[in-house]
Protein backbone atom coordinates (compact mmCIF):
# COMPACT_ATOMS: atom_id res chain seq x y z
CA UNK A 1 0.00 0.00 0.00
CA UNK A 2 1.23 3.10 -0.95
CA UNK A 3 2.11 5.52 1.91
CA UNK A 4 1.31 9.00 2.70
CA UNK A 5 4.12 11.60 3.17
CA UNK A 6 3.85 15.83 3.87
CA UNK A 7 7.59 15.43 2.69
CA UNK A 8 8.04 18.96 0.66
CA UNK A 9 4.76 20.43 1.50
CA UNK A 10 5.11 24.12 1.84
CA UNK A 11 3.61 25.46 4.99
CA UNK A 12 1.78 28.54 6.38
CA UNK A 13 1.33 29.10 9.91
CA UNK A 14 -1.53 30.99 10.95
CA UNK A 15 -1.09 31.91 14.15
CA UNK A 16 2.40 32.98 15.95
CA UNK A 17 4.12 35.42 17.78
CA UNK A 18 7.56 37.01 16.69
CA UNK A 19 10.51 37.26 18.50
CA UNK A 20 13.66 38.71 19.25
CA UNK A 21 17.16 38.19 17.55
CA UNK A 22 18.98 36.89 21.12
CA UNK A 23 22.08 38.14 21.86
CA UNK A 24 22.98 36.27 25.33
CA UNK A 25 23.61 32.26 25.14
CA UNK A 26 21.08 30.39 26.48
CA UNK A 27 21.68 28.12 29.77
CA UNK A 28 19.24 25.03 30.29
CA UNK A 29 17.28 26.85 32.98
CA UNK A 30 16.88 30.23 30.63
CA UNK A 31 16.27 27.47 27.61
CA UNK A 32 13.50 25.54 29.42
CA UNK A 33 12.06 29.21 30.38
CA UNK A 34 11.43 29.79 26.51
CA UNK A 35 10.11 26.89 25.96
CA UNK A 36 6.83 26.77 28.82
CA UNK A 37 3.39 28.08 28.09
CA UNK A 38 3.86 29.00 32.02
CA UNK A 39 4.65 32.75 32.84
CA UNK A 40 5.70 31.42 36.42
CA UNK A 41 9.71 31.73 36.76
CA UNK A 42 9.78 28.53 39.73
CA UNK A 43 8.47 26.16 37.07
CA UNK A 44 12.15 25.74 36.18
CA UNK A 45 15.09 26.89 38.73
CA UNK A 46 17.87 23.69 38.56
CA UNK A 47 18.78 20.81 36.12
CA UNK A 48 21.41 20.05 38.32
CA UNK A 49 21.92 16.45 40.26
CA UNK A 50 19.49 14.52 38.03
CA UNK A 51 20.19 10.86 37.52
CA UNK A 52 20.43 9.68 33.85
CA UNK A 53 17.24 9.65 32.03
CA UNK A 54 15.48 11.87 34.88
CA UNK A 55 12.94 14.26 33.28
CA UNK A 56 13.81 17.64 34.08
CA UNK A 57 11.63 18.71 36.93
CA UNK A 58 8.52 20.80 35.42
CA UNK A 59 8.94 19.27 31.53
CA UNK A 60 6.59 17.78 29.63
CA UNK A 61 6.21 15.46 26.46
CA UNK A 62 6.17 18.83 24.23
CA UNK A 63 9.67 19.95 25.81
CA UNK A 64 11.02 15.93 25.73
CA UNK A 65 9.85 15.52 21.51
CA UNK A 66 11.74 18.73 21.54
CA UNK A 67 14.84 17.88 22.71
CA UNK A 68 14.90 14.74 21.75
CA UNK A 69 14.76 16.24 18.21
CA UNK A 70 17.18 18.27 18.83
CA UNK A 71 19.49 16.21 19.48
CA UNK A 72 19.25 14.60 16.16
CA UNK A 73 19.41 17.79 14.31
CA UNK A 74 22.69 18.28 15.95
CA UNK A 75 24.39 14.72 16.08
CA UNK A 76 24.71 15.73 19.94
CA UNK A 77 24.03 14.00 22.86
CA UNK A 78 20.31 13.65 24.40
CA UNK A 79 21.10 15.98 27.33
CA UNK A 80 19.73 19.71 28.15
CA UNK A 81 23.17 20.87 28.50
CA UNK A 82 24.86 19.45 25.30
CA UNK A 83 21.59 20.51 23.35
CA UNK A 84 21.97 23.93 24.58
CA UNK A 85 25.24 23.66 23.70
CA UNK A 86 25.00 23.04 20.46
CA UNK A 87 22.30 25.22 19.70
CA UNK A 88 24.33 28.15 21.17
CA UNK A 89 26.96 27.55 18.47
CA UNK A 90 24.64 27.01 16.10
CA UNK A 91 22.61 30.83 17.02
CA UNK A 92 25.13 32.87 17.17
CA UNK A 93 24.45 33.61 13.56
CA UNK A 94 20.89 34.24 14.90
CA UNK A 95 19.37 35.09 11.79
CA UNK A 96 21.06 32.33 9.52
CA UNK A 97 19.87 30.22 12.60
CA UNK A 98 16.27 30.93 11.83
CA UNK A 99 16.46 30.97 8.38
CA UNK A 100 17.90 27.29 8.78
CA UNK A 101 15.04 26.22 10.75
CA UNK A 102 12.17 27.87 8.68
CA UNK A 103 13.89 26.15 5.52
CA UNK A 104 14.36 22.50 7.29
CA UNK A 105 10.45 22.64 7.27
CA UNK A 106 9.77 24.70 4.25
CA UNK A 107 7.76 27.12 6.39
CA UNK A 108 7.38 29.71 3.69
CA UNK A 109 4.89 32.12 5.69
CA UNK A 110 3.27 33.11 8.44
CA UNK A 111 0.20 35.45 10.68
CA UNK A 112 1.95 36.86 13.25
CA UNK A 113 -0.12 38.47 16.53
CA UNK A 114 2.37 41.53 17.13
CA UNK A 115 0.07 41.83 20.30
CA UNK A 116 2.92 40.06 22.01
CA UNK A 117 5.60 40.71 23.31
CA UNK A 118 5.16 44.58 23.79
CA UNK A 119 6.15 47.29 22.68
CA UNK A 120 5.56 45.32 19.43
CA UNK A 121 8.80 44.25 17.33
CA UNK A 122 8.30 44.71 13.75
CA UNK A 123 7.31 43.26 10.94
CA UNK A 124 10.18 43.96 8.40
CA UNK A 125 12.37 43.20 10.58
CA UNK A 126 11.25 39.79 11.52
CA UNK A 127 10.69 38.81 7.87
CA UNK A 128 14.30 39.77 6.93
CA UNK A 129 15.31 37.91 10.55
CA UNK A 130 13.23 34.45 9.32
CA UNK A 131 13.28 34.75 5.19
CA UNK A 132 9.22 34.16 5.56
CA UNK A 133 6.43 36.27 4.53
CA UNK A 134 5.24 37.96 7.48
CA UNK A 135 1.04 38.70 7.77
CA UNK A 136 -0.21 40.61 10.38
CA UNK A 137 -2.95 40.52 12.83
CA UNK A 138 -3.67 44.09 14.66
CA UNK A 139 -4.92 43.33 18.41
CA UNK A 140 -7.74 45.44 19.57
CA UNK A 141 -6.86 45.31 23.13
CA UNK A 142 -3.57 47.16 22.85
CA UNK A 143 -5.48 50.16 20.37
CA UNK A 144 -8.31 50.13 23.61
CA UNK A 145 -5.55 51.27 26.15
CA UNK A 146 -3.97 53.61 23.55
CA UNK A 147 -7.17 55.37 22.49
CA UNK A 148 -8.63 55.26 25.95
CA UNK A 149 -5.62 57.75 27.57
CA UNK A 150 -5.99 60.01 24.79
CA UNK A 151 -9.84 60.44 24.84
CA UNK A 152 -11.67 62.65 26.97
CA UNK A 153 -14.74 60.57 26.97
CA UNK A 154 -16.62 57.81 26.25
CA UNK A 155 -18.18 58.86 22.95
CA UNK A 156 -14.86 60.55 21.74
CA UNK A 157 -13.08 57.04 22.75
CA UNK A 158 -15.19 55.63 20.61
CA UNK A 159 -14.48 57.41 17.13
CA UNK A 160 -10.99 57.64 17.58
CA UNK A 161 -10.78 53.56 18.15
CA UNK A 162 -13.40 52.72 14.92
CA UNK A 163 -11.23 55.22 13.47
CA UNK A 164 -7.94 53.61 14.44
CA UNK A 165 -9.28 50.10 13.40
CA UNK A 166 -10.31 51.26 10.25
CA UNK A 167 -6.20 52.26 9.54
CA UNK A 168 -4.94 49.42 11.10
CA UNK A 169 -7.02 47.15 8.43
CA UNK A 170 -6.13 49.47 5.64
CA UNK A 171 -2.80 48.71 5.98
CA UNK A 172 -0.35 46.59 3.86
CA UNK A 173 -0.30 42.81 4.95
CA UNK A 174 -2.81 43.74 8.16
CA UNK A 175 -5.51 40.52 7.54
CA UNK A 176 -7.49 41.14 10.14
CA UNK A 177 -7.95 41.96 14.01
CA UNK A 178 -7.62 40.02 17.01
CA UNK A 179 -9.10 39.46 20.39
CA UNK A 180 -7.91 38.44 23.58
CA UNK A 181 -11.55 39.19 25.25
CA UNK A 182 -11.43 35.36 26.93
CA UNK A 183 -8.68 36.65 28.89
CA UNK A 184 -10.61 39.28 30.61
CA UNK A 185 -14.67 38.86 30.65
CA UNK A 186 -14.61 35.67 28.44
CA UNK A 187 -16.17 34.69 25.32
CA UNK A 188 -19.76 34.87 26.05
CA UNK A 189 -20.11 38.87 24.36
CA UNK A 190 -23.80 40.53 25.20
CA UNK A 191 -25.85 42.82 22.63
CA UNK A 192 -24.25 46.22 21.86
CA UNK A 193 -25.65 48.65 24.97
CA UNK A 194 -24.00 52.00 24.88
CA UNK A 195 -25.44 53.17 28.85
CA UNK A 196 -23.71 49.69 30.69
CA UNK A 197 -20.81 50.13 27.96
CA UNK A 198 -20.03 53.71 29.53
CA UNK A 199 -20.32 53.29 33.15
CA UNK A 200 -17.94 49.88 32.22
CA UNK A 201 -15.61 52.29 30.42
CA UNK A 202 -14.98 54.00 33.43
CA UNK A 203 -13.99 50.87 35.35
CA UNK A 204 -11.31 49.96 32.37
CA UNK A 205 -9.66 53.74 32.93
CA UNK A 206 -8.83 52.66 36.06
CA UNK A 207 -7.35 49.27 35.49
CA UNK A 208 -7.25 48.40 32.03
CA UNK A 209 -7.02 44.54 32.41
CA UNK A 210 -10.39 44.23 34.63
CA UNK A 211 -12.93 41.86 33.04
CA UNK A 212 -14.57 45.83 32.00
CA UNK A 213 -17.16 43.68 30.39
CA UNK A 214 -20.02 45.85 29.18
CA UNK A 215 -17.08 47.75 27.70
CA UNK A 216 -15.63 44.82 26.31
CA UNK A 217 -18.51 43.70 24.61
CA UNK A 218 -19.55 46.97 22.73
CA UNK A 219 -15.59 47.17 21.58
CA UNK A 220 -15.59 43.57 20.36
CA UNK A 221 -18.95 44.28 18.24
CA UNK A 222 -17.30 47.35 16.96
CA UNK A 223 -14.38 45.05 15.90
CA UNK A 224 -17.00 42.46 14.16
CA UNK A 225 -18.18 45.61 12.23
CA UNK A 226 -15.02 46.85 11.43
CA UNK A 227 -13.53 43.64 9.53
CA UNK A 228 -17.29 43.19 8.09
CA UNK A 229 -17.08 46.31 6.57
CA UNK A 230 -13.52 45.40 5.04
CA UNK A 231 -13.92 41.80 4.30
CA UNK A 232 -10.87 40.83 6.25
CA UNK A 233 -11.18 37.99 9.55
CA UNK A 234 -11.61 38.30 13.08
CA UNK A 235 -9.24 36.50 14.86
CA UNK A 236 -10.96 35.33 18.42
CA UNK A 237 -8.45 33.47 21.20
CA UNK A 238 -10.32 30.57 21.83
CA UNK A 239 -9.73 27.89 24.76
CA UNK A 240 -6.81 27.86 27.13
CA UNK A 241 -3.92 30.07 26.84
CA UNK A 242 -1.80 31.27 29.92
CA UNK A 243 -2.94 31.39 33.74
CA UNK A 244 -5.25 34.38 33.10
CA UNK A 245 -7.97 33.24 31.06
CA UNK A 246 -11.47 33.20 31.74
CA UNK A 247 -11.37 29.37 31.51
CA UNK A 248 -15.64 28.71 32.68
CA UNK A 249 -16.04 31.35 29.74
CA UNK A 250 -13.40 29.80 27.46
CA UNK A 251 -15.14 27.29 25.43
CA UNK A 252 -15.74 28.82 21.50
CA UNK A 253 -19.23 27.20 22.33
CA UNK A 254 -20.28 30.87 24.14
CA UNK A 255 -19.23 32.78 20.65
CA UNK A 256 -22.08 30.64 19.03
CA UNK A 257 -25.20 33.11 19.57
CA UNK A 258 -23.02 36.17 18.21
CA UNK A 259 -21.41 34.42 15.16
CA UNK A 260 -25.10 33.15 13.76
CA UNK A 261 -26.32 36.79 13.87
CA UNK A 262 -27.33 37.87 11.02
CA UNK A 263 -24.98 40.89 10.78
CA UNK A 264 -22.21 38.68 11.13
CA UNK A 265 -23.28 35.89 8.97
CA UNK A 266 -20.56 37.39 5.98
CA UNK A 267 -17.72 37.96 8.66
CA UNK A 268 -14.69 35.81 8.45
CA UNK A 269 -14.24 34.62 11.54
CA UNK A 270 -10.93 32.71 12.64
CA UNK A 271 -10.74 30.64 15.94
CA UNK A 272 -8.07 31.16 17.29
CA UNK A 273 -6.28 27.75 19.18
CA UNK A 274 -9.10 25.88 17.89
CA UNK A 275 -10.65 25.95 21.14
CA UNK A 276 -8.63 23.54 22.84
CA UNK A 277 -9.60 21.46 24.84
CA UNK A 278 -13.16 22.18 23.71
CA UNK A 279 -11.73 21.39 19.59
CA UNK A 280 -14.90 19.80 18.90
CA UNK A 281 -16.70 22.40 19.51
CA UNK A 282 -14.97 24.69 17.47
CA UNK A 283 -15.26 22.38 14.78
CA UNK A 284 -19.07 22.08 15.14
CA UNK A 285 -19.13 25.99 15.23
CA UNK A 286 -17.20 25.45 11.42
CA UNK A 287 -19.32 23.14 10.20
CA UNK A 288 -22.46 24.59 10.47
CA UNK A 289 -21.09 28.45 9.55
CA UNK A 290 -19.61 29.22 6.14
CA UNK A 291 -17.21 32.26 6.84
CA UNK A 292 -15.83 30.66 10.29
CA UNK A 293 -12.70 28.88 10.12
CA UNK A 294 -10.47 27.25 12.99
CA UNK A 295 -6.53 26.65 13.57
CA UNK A 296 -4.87 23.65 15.43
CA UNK A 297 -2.14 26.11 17.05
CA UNK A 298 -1.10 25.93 20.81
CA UNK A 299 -2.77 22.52 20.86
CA UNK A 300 0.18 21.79 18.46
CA UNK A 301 2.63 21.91 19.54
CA UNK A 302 2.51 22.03 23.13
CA UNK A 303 0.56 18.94 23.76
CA UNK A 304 3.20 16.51 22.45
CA UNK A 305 1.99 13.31 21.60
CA UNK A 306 -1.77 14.77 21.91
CA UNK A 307 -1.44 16.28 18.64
CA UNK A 308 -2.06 13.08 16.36
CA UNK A 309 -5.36 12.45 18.86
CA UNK A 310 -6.20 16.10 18.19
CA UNK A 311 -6.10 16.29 14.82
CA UNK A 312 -7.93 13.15 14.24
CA UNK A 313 -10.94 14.74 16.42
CA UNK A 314 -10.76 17.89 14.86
CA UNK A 315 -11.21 16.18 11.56
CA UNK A 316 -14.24 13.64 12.71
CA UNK A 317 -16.54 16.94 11.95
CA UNK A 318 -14.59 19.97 10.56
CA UNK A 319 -14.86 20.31 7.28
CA UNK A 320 -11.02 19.73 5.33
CA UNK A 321 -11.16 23.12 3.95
CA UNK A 322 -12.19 25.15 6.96
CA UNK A 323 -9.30 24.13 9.33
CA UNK A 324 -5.45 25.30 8.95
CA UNK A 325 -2.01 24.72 10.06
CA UNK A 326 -0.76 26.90 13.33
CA UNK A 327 2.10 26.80 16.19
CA UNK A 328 1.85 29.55 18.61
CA UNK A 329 5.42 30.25 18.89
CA UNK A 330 6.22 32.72 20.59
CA UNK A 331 9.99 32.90 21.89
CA UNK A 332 12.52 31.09 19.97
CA UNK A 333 12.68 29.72 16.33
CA UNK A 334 13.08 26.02 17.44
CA UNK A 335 9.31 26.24 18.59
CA UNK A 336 8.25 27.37 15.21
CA UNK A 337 10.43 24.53 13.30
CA UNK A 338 9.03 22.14 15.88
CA UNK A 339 5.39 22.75 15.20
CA UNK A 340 5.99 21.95 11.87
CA UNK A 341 7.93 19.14 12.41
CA UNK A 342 5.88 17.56 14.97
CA UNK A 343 2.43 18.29 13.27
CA UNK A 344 3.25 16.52 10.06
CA UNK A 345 4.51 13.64 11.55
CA UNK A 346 1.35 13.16 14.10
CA UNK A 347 -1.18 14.07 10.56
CA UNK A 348 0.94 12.06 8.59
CA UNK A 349 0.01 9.13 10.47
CA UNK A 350 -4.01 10.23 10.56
CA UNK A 351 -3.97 10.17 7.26
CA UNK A 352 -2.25 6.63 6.35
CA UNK A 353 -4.52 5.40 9.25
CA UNK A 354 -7.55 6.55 6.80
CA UNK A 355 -5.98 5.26 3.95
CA UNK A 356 -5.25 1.57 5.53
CA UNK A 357 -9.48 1.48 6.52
CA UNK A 358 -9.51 2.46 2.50
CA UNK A 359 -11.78 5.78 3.24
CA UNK A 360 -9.30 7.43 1.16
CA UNK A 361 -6.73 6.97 -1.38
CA UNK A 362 -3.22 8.18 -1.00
CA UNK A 363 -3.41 10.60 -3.21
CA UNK A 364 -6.37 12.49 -1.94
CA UNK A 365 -5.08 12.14 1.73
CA UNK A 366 -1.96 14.08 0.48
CA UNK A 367 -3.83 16.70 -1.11
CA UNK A 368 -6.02 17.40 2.54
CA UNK A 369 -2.75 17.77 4.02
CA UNK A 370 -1.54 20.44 1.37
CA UNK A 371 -4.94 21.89 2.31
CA UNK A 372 -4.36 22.27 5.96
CA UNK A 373 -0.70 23.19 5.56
CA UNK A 374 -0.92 26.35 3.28
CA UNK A 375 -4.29 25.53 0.37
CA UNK A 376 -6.41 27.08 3.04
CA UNK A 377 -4.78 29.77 4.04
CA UNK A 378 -4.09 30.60 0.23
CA UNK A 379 -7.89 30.24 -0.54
CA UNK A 380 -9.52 31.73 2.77
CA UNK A 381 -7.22 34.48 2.53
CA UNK A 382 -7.05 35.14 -0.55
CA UNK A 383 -3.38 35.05 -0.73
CA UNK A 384 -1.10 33.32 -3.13
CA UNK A 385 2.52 32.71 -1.60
């Protein structure tokens, strides 16, 4: 039987964070850092007096398939500090580093959220840092705070931030906007009601991460509008992220009532994170609505091993062409070559699985992974690499 290989495929990824050129060499402790969805410095403080083949206290299977790949790519030992070691030879060509690492796994382009890390690095720069073509995302929470000190009141705040979104989405390679609402009131966003919006305003002026949530709500519809109005998506964090999200309003399945409205039913709506761990959800939510699509990011890479389960749920009710490829990297390049790496391997394995119960032929399982990897990013956003 003939078997099914992403060997070669190019790849977009549609959701990731930029990051620095590093100047400093890494030690394990600062490496491990990097790699941890956990904003908590403790998780890692030592990697010293481990016995052979102890886990480094606070890893996980995502960290392990890391370094254990590692390793390989440098012909180095399977230990923290020889990996580090090698990869600080290897980076202090930083760029040529990244470059290296993008090509290994033909990752020819990329949406970055410049939300994060702030103040926001830029996007020239990181495309001549990585050799990919950088997209952009423009987050609506950062443009609240700005526009917020600067107005005088309510009703001025809110021209100058329709006004501000309406730039941001003129601009060249902006796709869309983003929000991080499930971080601070959650994802279950009330009607539009201007009297409860203001009074909430007032609570955001004095601490501009409180949940705020009337306030929230009539900025996030203004948002909907805004990307309506310019055919471009709506990029919504979905499911788990770090420590401060919302997680009882986390689940994509509160977004449901807004997205079947019928002033949104032409948005382009993208979920961010799929949703995870609520992924079937999210793909119910893209199966039943035309214009809302969903990524597999954070849940790849950072569940390890859980990815090849993932993708196979994701993919018992999503449509193929309403689901695409994503990492959420977000500190070092390894990250984004390891999202590649890892998510072929785990969907390469889906898809001969579907081709051994003969649902499929080869062929066409190759040509959903092309989909997934860039095809749907080309077609949903109407961009041709």
């Amino acid at each position: 039987m003939e078997k099914v290989s992403l060997g070669g495929i190019k790849v977009v990824d549609v959701h990731a964070h930029p990051f620095k050129e590093s100047v400093e060499m890494e030690t394990p402790v600062s490496f491990l850092r990097k790699l941890s969805l956990s904003v908590i410095p403790e998780m890692f403080t030592s990697v010293d007096g481990l016995e052979k083949h102890h886990p480094y206290p606070g890893s996980n299977m995502w960290i392990q398939i890391l370094l254990r790949n590692m390793a390989k790519y440098y012909s180095c030992e399977e230990d923290l500090t020889s990996i580090v070691e090698a990869r600080n030879i290897r980076a202090k060509d930083y760029g040529r580093y990244t470059k290296e690492l993008f090509q290994d796994v033909n990752l020819q382009g990329t949406i970055m959220d410049f939300g994060y890390p702030q103040p926001p690095l830029d996007r020239v720069e990181f495309e001549k840092l990585s050799g990919a073509s950088v997209w952009e995302i423009s987050r609506i929470e950062p443009i609240m705070i700005t526009e917020s000190k600067r107005s005088t009141n309510f009703d001025e705040f809110v021209c100058q931030y329709r006004k501000r979104l309406q730039e941001d989405l003129s601009m060249e390679k902006v796709v869309g906007l983003k929000t991080i609402i499930a971080y601070r009131s959650g994802l279950e966003v009330f009607e539009m009601n201007k009297e409860e919006a203001e009074k909430s305003y007032r609570e955001f002026l004095e601490n501009d991460r409180s949940p705020a949530k009337a306030f929230r709500d009539y900025c996030f519809h203004i948002a909907m509008e805004a990307c309506t109005e310019t055919d471009k998506f709506m990029h919504i964090h979905t499911g788990i992220g770090d420590g401060e999200v919302v997680m009882t309003k986390a689940s994509p399945s509160f977004l449901l009532d807004t997205l079947r409205k019928d002033k949104y039913k032409d948005t382009k709506v993208h979920l961010v994170h799929g949703g995870y761990p609520w992924m079937e959800e999210a793909a119910f939510i893209v199966s039943i609505l035309p214009n809302v699509y969903m990524d597999i990011s954070l849940q790849n890479p950072f569940t390890g091993h859980g990815v090849e389960r993932i993708i196979s749920q994701v993919l018992e009710l999503a449509p193929f062409d309403k689901v695409m490829y994503g990492s959420d990297a977000f500190t070092v390049p390894e990250m984004n070559w390891m999202g590649v790496k890892l998510f072929a391997e785990c969907f390469e394995r889906v898809l001969n699985n579907w081709v051994e119960k003969d649902y499929m032929t080869a062929e066409k399982a190759r040509y959903i992974g092309e989909m997934i990897l860039y095809r749907n990013f080309e077609k949903a956003y109407k961009i041709k690499l």
